[in-house]
N, C-alpha and C. Protein backbone atom coordinates (compact mmCIF):
# COMPACT_ATOMS: atom_id res chain seq x y z
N UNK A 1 4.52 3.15 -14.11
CA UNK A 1 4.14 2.25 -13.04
C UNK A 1 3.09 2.95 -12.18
N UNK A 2 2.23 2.06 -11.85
CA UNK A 2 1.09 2.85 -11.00
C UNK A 2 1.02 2.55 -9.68
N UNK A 3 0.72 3.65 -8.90
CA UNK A 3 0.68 3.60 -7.10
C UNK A 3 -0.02 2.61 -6.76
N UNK A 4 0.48 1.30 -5.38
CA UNK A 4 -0.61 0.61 -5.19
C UNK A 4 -1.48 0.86 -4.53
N UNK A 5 -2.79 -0.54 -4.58
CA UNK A 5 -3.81 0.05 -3.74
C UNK A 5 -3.34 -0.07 -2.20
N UNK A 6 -3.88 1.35 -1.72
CA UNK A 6 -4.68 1.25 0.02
C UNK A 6 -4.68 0.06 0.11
N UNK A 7 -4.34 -0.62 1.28
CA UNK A 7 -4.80 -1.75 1.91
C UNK A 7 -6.25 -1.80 2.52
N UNK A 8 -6.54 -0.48 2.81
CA UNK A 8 -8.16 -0.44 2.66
C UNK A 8 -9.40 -0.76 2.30
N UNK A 9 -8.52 -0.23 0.27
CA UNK A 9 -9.49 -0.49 -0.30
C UNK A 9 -9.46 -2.43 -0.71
N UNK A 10 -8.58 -2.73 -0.49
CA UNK A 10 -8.55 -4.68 -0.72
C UNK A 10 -9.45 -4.70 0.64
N UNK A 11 -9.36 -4.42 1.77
CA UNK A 11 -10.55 -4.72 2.75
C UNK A 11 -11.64 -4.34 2.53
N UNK A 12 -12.22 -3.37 1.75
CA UNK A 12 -13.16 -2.93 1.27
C UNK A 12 -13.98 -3.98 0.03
N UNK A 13 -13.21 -4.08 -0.66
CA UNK A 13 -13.35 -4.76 -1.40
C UNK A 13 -13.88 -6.17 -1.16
N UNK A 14 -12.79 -7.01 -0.46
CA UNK A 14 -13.01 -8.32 0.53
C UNK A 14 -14.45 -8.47 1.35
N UNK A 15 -15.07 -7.30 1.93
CA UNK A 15 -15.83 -7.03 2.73
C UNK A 15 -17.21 -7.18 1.54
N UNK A 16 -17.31 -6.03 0.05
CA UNK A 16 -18.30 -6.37 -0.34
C UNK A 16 -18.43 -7.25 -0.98
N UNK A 17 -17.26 -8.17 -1.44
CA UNK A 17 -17.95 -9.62 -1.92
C UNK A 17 -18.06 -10.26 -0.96
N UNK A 18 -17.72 -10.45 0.30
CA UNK A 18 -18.26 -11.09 1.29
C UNK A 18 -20.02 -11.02 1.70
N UNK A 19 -20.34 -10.05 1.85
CA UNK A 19 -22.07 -9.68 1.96
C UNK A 19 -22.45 -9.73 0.72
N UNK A 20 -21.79 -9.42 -0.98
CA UNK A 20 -22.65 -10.43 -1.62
C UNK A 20 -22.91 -11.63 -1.77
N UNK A 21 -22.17 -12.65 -1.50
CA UNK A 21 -22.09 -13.86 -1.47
C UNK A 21 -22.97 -14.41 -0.42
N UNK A 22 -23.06 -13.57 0.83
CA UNK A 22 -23.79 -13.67 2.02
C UNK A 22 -25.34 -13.80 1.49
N UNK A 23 -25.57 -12.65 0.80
CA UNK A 23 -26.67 -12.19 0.71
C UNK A 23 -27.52 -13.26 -0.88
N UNK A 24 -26.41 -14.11 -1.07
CA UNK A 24 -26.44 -15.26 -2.13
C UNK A 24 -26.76 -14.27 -3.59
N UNK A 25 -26.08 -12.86 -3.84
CA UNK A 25 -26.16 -12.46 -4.98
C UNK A 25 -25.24 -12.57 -6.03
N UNK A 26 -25.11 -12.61 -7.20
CA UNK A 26 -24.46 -13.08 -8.12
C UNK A 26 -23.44 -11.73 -8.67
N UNK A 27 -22.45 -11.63 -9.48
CA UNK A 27 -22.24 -10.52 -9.96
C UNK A 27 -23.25 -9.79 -10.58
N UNK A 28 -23.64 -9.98 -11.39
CA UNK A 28 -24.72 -9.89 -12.55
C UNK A 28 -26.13 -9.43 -11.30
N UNK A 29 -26.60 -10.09 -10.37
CA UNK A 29 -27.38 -9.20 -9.38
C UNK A 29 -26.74 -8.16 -9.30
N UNK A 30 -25.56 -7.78 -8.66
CA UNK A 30 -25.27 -6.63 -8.10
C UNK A 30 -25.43 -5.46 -9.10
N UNK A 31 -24.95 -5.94 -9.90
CA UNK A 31 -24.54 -4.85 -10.95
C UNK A 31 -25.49 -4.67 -11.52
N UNK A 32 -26.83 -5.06 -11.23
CA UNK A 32 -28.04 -4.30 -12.01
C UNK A 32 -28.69 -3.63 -10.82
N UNK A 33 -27.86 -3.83 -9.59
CA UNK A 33 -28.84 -3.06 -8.78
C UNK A 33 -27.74 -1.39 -8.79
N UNK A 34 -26.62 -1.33 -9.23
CA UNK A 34 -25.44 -0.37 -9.20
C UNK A 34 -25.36 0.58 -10.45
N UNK A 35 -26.04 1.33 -10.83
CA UNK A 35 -26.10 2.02 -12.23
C UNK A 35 -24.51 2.47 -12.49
N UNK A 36 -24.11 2.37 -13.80
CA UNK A 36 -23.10 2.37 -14.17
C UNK A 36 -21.54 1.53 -13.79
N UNK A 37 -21.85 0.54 -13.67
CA UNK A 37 -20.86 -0.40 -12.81
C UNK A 37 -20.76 -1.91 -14.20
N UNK A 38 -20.17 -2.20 -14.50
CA UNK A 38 -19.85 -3.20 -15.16
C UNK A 38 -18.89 -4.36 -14.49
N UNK A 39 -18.98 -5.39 -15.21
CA UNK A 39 -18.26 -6.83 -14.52
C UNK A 39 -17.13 -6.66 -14.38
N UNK A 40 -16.53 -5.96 -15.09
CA UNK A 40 -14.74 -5.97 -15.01
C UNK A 40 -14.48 -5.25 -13.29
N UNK A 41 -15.17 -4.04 -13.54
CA UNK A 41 -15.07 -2.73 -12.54
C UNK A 41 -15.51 -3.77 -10.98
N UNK A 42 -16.46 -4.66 -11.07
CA UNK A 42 -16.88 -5.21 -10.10
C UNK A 42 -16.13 -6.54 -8.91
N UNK A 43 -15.40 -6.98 -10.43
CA UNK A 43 -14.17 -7.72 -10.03
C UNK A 43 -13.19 -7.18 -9.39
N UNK A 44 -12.42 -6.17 -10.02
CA UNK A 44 -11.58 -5.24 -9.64
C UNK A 44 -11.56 -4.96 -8.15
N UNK A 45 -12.94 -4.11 -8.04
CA UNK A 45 -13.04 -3.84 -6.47
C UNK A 45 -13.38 -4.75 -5.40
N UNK A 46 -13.91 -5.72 -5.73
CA UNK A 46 -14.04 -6.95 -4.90
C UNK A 46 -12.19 -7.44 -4.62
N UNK A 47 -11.19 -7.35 -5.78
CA UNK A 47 -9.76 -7.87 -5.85
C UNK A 47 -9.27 -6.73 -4.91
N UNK A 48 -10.07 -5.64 -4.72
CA UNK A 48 -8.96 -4.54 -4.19
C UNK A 48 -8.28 -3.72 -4.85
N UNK A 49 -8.47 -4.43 -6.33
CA UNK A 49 -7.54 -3.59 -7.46
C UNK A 49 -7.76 -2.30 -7.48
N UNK A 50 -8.96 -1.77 -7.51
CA UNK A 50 -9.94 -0.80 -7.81
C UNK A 50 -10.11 0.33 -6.42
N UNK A 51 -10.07 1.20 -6.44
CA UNK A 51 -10.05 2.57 -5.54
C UNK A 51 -11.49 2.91 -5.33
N UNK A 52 -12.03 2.86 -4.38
CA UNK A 52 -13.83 3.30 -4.51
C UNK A 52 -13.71 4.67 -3.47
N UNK A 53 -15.05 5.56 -4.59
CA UNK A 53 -15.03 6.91 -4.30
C UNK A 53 -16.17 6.40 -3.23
N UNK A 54 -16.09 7.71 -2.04
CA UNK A 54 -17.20 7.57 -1.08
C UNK A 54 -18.65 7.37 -2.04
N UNK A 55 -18.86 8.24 -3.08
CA UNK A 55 -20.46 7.95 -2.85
C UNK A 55 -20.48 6.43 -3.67
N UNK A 56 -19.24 5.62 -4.52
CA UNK A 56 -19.39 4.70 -4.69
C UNK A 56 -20.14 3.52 -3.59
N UNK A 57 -19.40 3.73 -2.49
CA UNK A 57 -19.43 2.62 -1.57
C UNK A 57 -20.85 2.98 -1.03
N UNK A 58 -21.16 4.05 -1.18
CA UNK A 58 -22.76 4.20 -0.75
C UNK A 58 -23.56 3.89 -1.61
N UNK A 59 -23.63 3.60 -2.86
CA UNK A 59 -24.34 2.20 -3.92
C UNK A 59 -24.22 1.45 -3.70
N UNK A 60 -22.83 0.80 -3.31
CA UNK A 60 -22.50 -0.46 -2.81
C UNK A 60 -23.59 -0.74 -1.65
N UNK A 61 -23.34 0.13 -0.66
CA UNK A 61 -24.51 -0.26 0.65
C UNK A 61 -26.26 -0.51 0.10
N UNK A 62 -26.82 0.86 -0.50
CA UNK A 62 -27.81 0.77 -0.95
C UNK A 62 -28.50 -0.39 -1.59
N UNK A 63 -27.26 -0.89 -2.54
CA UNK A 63 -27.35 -2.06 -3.06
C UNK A 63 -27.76 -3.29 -2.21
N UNK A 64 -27.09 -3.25 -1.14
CA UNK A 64 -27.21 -4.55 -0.76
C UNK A 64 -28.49 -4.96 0.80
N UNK A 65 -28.71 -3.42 1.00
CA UNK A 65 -29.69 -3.17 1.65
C UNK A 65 -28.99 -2.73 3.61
N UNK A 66 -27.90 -2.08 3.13
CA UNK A 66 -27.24 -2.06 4.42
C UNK A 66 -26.76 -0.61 4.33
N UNK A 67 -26.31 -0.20 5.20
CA UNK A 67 -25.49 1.66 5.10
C UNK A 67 -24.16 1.34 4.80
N UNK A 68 -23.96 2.61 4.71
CA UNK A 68 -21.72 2.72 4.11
C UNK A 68 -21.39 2.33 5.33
N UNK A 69 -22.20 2.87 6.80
CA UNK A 69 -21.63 2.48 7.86
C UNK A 69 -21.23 0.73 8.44
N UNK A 70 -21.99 0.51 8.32
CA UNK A 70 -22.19 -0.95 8.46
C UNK A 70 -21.32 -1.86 7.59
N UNK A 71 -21.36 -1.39 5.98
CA UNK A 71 -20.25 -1.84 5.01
C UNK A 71 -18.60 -1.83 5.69
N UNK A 72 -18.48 -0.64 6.29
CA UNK A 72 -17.00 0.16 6.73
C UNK A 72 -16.48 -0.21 7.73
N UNK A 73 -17.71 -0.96 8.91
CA UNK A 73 -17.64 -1.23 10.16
C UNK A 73 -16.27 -1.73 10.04
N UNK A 74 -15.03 -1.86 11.08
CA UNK A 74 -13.93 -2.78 11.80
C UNK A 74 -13.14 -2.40 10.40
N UNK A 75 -12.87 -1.80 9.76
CA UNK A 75 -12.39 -1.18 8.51
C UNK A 75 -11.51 -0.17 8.96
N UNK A 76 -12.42 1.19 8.89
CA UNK A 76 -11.84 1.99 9.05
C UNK A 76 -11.74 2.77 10.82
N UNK A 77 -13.01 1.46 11.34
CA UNK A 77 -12.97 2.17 13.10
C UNK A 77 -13.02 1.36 13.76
C-alpha cells in the first residue's frame, strides 16, 4: 500500500490546471512546453496523485510564463 498524497501537492496540482485552463492551454500545449513530462504524469499531478519535485514546479511556472512563487502563492504562505 502506498503513502498518500500531501494535501499540498492536490493544491498544487488544482492550482496548475487552474492557470492552464486560464491561460486557455490544452494538455498537449503544456506538455510540449515541459521536456520530459507525458499525459499520464500530467493528469496525475493536476489529480494530486502525483508528488512534484521543486525544480519540477519550476517548469511548471516557466511553462506557463509565471514564477514557482506566484504558482505557490496562498499554498504554502
Amino acid at each position: 500500500m502506498s503513502a498518500p498524497i500531501e494535501a499540498v501537492h492536490g493544491a498544487v496540482g488544482l492550482r496548475i490546471r487552474m492557470m492552464r485552463e486560464t491561460l486557455g492551454l490544452t494538455h498537449h500545449d503544456l506538455i510540449k512546453r515541459i521536456d520530459k513530462l507525458d499525459r499520464a504524469s500530467l493528469a496525475n499531478i493536476e489529480s494530486g496523485r502525483q508528488r512534484l519535485q521543486l525544480h519540477t514546479i519550476e517548469k511548471f511556472a516557466n511553462a506557463m510564463g509565471t514564477s514557482p512563487k506566484h504558482l505557490l502563492k496562498g499554498i504554502w504562505w
